[in-house]
Protein backbone atom coordinates (compact mmCIF):
# COMPACT_ATOMS: atom_id res chain seq x y z
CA UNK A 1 27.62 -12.62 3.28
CA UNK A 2 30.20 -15.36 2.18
CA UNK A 3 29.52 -19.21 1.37
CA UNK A 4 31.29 -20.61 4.41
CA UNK A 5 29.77 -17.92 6.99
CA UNK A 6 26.21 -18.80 5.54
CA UNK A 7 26.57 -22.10 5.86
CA UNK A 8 27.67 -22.16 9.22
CA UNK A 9 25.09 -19.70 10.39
CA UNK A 10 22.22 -21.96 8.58
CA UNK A 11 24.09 -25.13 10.63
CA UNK A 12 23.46 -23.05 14.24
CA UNK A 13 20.07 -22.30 13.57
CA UNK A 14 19.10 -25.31 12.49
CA UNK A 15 20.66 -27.41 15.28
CA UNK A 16 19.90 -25.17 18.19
CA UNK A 17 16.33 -25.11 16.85
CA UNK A 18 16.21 -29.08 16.51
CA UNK A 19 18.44 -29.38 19.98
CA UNK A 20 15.47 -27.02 21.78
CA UNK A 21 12.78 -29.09 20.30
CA UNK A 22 14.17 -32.42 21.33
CA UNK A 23 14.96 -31.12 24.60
CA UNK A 24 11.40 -29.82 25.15
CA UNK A 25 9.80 -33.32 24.04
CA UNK A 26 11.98 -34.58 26.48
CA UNK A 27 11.11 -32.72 29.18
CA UNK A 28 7.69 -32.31 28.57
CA UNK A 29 6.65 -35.18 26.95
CA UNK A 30 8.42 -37.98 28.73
CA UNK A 31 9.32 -36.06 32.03
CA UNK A 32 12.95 -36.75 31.67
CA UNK A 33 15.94 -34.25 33.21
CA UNK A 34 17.03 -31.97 31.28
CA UNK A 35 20.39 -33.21 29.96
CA UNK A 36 23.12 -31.34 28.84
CA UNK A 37 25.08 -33.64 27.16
CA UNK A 38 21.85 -34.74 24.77
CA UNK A 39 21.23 -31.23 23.63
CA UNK A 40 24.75 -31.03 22.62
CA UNK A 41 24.71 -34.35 20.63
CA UNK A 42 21.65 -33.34 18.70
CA UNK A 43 22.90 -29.43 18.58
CA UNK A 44 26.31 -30.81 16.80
CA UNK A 45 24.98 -34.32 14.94
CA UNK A 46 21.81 -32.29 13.40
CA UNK A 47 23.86 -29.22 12.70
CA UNK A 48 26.76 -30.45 10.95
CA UNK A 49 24.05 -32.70 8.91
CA UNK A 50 22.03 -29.83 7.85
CA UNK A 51 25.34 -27.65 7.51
CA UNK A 52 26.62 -30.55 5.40
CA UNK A 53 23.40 -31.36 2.95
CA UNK A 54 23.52 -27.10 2.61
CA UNK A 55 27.10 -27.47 1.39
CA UNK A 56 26.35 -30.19 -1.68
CA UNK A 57 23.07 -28.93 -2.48
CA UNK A 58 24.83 -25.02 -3.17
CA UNK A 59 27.64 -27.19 -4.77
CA UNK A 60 25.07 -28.60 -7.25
CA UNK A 61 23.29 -25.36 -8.22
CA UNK A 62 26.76 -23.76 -8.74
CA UNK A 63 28.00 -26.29 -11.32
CA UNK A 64 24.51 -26.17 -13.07
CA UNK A 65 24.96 -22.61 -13.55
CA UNK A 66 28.84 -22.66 -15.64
């Protein structure tokens, strides 16, 4: 599997399983609605973070291998 495809399926992952979380605590733990637009913020914000710490962290261990 390539870099970029690896990286983008570890950013998914990630944020759906942080957006699910959230959402249940939500939901369960402070009887809130359900809200849409909130599990998309965390999905994308949390996603794109982990997708983007991925990114410079492979970065590093590539230049420590040349």
């Amino acid at each position: 599997m390539s870099t970029m495809k690896s990286l983008l399926l570890y950013g998914l992952i990630s944020g759906l399983v942080y957006a699910i979380a959230m959402s249940a605590f939500e939901v369960y733990g402070d009887g809130e609605e359900f809200s849409l637009a909130k599990f998309m913020v965390h999905f994308i914000i949390f996603g794109g973070f982990m997708t983007l710490i991925q990114y410079f962290m492979e970065r590093k261990r590539g230049k420590g291998k040349e």
